[in-house]
Structures are given as C-alpha cells and as structure tokens.
Protein backbone atom coordinates (compact mmCIF):
# COMPACT_ATOMS: atom_id res chain seq x y z
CA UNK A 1 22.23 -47.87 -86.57
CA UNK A 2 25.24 -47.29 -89.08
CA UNK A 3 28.85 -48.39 -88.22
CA UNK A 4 31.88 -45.54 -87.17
CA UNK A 5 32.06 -42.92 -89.47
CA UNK A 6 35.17 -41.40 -88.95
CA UNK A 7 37.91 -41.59 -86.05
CA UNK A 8 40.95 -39.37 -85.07
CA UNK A 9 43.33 -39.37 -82.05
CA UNK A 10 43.61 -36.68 -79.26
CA UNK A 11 46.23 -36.25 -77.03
CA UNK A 12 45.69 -36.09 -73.10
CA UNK A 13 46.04 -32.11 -71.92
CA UNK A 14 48.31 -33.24 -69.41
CA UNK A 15 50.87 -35.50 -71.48
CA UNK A 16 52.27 -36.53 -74.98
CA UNK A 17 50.53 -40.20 -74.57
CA UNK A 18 48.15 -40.97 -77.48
CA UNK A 19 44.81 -41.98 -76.08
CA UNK A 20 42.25 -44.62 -77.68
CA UNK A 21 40.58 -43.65 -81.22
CA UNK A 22 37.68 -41.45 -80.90
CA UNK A 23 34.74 -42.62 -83.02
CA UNK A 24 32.16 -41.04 -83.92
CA UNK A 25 28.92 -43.60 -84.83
CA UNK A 26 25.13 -43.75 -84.99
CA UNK A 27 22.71 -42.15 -87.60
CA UNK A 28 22.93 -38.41 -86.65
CA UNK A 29 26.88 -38.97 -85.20
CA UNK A 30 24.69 -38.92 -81.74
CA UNK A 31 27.62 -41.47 -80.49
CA UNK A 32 31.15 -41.03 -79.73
CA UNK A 33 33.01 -44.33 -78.77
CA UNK A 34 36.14 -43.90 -76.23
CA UNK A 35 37.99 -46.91 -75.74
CA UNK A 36 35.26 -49.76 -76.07
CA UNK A 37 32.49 -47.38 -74.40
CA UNK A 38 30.20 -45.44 -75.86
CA UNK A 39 28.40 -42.43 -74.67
CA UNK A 40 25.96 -39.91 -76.05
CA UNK A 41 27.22 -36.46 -77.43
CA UNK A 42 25.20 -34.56 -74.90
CA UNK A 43 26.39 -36.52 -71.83
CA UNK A 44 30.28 -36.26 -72.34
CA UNK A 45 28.66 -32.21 -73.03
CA UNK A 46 27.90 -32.10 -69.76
CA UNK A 47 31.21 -32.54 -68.42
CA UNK A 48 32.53 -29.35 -69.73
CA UNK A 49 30.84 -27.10 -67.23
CA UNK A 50 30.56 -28.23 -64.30
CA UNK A 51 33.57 -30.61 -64.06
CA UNK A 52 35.60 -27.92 -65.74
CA UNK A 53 37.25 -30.25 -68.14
CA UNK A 54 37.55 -28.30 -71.48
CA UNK A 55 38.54 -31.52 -73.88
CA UNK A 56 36.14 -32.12 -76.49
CA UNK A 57 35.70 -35.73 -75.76
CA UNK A 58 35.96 -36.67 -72.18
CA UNK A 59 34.45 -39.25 -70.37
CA UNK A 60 33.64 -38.76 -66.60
CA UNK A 61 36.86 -38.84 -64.20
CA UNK A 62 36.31 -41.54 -61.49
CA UNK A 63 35.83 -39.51 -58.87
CA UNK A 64 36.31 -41.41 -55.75
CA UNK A 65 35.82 -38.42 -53.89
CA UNK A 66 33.10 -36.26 -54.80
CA UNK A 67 33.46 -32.90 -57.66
CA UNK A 68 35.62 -30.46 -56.08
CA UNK A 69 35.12 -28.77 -59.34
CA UNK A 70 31.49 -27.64 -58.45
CA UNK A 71 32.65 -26.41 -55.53
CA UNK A 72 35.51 -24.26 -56.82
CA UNK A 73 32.86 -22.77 -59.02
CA UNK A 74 30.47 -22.21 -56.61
CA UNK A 75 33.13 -20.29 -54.10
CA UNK A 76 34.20 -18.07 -57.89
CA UNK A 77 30.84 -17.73 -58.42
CA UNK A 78 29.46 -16.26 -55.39
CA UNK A 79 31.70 -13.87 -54.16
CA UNK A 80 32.86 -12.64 -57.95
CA UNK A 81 28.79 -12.10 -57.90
CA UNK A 82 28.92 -10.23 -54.55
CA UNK A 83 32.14 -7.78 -55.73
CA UNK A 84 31.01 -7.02 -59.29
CA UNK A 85 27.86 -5.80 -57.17
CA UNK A 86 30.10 -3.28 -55.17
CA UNK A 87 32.17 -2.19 -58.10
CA UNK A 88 28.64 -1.61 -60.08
CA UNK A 89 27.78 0.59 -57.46
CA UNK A 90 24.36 -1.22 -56.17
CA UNK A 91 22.42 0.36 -53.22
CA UNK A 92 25.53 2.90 -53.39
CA UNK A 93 27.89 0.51 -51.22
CA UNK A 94 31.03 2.18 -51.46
CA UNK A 95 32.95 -0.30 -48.64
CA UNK A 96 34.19 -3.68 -50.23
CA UNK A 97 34.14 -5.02 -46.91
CA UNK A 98 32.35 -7.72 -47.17
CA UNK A 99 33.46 -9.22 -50.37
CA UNK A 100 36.91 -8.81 -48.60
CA UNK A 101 35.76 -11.22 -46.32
CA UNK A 102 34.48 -13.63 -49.14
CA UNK A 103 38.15 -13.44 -50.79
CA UNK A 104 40.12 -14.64 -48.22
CA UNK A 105 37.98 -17.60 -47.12
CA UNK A 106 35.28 -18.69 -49.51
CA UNK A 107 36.87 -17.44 -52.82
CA UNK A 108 40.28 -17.54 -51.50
CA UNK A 109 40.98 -20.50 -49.29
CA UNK A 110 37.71 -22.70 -50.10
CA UNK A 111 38.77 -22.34 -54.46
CA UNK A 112 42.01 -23.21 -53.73
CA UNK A 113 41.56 -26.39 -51.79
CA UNK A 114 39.15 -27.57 -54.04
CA UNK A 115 41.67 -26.70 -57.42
CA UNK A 116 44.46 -28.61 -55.49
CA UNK A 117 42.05 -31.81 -55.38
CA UNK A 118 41.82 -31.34 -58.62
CA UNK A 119 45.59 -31.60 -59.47
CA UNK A 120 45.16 -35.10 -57.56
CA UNK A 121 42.53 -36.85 -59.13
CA UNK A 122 44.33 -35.37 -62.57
CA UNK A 123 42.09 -32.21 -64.10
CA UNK A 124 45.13 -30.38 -65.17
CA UNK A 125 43.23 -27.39 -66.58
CA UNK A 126 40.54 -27.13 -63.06
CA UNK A 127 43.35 -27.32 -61.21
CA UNK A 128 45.44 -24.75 -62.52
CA UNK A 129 42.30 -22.20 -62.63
CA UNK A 130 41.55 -22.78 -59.10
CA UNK A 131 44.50 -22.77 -57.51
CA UNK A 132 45.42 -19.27 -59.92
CA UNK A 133 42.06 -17.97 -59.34
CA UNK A 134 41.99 -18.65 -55.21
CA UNK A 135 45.31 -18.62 -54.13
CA UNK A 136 46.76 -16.21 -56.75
CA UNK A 137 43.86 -13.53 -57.20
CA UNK A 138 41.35 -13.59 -54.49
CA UNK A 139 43.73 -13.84 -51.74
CA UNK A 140 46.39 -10.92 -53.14
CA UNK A 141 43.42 -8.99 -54.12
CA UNK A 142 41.89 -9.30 -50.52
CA UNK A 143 45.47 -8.42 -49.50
CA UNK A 144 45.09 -5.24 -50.93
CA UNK A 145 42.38 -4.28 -49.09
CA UNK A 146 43.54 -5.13 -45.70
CA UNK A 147 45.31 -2.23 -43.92
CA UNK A 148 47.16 -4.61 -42.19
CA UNK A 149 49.52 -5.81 -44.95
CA UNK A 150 50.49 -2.11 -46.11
CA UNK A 151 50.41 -2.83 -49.56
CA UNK A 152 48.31 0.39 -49.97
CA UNK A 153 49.73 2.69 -47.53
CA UNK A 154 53.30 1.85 -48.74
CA UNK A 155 52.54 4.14 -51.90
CA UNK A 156 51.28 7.42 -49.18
CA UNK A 157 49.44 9.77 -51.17
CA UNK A 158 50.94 9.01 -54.46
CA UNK A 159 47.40 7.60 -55.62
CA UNK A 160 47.89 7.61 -59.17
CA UNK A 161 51.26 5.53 -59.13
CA UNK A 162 48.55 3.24 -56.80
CA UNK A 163 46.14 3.13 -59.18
CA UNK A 164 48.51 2.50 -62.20
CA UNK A 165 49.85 -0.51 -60.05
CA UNK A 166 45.89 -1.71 -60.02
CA UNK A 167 45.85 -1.25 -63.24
CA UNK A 168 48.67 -3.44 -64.27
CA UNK A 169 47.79 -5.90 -61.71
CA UNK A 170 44.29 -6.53 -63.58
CA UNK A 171 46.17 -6.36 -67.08
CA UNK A 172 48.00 -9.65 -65.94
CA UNK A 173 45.08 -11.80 -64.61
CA UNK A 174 43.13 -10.75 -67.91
CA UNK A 175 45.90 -12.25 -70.21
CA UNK A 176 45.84 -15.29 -67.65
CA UNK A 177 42.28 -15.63 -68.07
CA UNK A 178 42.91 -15.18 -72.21
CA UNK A 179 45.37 -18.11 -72.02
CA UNK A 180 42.70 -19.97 -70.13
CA UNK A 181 39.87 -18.87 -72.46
CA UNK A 182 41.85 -20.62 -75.71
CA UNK A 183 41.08 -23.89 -73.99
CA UNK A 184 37.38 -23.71 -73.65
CA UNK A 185 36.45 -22.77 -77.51
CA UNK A 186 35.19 -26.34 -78.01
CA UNK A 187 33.92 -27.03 -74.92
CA UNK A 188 30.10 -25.33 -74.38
CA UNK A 189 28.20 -21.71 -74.77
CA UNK A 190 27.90 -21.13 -70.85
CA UNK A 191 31.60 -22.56 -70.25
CA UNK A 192 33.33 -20.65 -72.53
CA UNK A 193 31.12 -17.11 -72.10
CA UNK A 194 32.47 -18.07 -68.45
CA UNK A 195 36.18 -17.01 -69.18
CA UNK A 196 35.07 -14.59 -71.68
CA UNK A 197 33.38 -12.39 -69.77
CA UNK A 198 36.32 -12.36 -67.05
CA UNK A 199 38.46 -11.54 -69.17
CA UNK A 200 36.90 -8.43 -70.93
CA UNK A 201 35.69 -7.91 -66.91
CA UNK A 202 39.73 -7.88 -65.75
CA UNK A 203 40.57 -5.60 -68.95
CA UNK A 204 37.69 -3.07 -68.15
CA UNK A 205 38.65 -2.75 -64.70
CA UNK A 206 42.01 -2.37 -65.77
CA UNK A 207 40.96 0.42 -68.10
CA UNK A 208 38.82 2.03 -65.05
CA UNK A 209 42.24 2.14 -62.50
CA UNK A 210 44.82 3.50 -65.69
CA UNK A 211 42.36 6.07 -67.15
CA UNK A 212 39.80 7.20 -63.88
CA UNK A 213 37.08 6.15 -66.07
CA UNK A 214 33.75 5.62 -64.07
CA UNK A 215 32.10 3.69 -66.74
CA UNK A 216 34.82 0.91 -67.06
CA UNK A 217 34.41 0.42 -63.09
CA UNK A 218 30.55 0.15 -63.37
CA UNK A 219 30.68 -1.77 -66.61
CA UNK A 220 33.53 -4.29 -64.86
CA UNK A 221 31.17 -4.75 -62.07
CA UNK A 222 27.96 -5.83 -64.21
CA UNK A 223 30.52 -8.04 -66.56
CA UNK A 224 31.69 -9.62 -62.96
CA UNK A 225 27.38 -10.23 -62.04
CA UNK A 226 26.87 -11.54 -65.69
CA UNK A 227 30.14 -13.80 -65.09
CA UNK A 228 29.09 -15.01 -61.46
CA UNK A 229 25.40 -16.39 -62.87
CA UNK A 230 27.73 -18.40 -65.51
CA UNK A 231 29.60 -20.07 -62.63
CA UNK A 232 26.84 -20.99 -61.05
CA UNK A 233 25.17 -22.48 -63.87
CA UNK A 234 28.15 -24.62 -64.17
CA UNK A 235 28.44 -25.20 -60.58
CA UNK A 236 24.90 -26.78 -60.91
CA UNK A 237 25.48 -28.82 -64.16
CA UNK A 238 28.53 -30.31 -61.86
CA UNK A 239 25.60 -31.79 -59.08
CA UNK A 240 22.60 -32.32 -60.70
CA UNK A 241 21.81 -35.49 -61.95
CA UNK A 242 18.76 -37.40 -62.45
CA UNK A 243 18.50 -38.61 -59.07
CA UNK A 244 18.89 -35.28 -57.14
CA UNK A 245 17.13 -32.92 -59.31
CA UNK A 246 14.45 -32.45 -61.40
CA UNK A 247 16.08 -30.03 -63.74
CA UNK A 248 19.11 -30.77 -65.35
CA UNK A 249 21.45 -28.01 -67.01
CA UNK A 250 21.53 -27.99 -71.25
CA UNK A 251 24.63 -27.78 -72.81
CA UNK A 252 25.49 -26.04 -75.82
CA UNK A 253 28.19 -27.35 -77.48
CA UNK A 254 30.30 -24.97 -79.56
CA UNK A 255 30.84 -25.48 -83.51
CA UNK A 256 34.50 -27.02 -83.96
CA UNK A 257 36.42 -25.19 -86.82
CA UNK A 258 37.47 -28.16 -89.63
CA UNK A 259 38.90 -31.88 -87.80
C-alpha cells in the first residue's frame, strides 16, 4: 500500500477552526485519513445522504442518540410524495386534504423536531433544512389551507392578487432551496438530485400560480413524486447497515472541480 499522496485542510461548516489534514492514501486513493483514522472513500460516502451532512470528508457524528436525520427525511419524503400526487392530478383528487393533514404533523411538527436535534448534536446544514423545511414551509403552507387561519379568505374574491401571493411565496423557498443546493455539489448523485429537483419543483409551481399554467402545476407535482423517492432513498442509506439489512444504499459520489 503506498504512503499519503496529497493532503489539504477544510474548514468545519459551522466555524473558522482549521480541522486535522485530510489525506488521501492507498493505491487507487481508496483511503482518506482524518485525524489518525482512516476510513474508506465509500463509507464517509455514505454519510452524505442519509445523515444529511454535505462535507466532502466527514466522519460519522457520535450520535448518542439515534439519526434524527433519517427521520426528518422520511417525514419530507412522504408527505412531499403524497402532495406532488395531488398537484399531478392522480385519480383526479382535487381536495389537498389529506396532505394538509401530513403538513402540520408528520412534515410539519415531526421534520422540525428532528432538524432541532440536529442543531444539538452539531449538523449545522440538517438542521437548518429541517427546521426551514418543517417549521417554515410545511406548517405556513398547511396554514394556507386551513379556513381557520383566514389567510385565504382575507384576499375575498380577488383570486389573482391570491394567486400572485402563491406565486411569490414558492419563488422564496426555491431560492432557499438554491442556497441549500450549492452545498451538496460534492456530496452524492441521489443527495444532490434531492435539492435539485425541489428547487426546479418550487420554481414550476411558482410559474403554475403567476401564469395559470396547467402544465407547470402537473409538472411541479411529478418533480415533487420524483423528489419524495430521493428522500427516501436517503432516509434508508441513514438506517441500513450491515446488521439490519441486507441491502445497503450505493453512493455516487460527485466529480470535485480542481482541489
């Protein structure tokens, strides 16, 4: 086995603290060294997903407490899977009801909690994206669709000024989710194709409430199905292990752009 090859420093997401050298050794560069361990490429991979920890070279967080990563994704995943089915137009449901119901509890309250327990044990990036994405979106947006809070009615019959308000509403969670999406380009395929296709999904809905357009609804809602199978994928890759599971998730790292 041949000695380092080459070595750089990263900074921690969360601080201005220089961390350990990152070496990269072995044959094929099939090792990276952190600190005096070393790890396999494809196993500090793994982390991106379903840990949602986008730096390129990061070992496992001690968790002492289980991955409330894997379930924030799992909460995103299922009820972003159940509304892009409604705004696609499946079985001709025209009632959001029940992904309503999935807002303010399971993609609402459940995302949330599990993004604040990520602020504790230190996943500055999970944390932010679940709180945002639970507290921020699924809640207001279930908001909106409750009579009860009068966001709606408070506009009468003025439905276009309603619908522009939508509009803009969706405009500001997709350049959210863009600032969010610059941080997973060197993570993996699945991860990143994650953000991006909630982004383009928030900008084509957008498009659908400004301009009336049918097609940007329909194609927001299959972007939103497309987007939900992602999360789970990661939600998996974030509890399956070798003891638990007989298949384990295969990450794709992405190419990194020069050093």
């Amino acid at each position: 086995m041949s000695s380092s090859v080459s070595s750089e420093k990263y900074i921690n997401s969360e601080d201005s603290t220089p961390l350990a050298p990152v070496q990269v050794a072995g044959e094929g560069d099939e090792f990276i060294i952190l600190g005096n361990k070393r790890y396999y490429r494809h196993e500090l991979m793994t982390a991106f997903g379903g840990r949602l920890m986008p730096d390129r070279y990061a070992p496992y967080p001690k968790h002492q407490f289980g991955n409330a990563a894997a379930l924030g994704l799992a909460s995103f995943a299922l009820t972003t899977f159940v509304l892009g089915m409604y705004l696609a137009g499946a079985q001709g449901i025209t009632k959001p009801n029940v992904a309503v119901g999935l807002c303010f509890f399971y993609g609402g309250f459940v995302e949330a909690f599990a993004g604040i327990w990520e602020l504790i044990i230190g996943n500055c990036f999970a944390g932010t994206v679940l709180v945002s994405f639970g507290m921020g979106f699924w809640l207001s947006f279930g908001a909106i669709n409750v009579e009860a809070f009068g966001i709606a009615a408070a506009y009468g019959d003025d439905v276009e000024q309603f619908n522009s308000s939508i509009g803009f509403y969706l405009i500001g969670w997709g350049i959210f989710c863009f600032m969010m999406l610059m941080c997973t380009l060197k993570s993996t395929l699945i991860f990143m194709s994650l953000f991006l296709t909630l982004d383009i999904a928030f900008f084509l809905l957008a498009a659908h409430y400004l301009t009336g357009s049918a097609s940007c609804l329909k194609g927001g809602g299959i972007l939103c199905v497309i987007l939900a199978c992602c999360g789970w994928y990661c939600a998996f890759a974030g509890v399956a292990n070798k003891q638990n599971s007989y298949f384990l998730p295969n990450a794709i790292a992405l190419p990194v752009i020069g050093k």
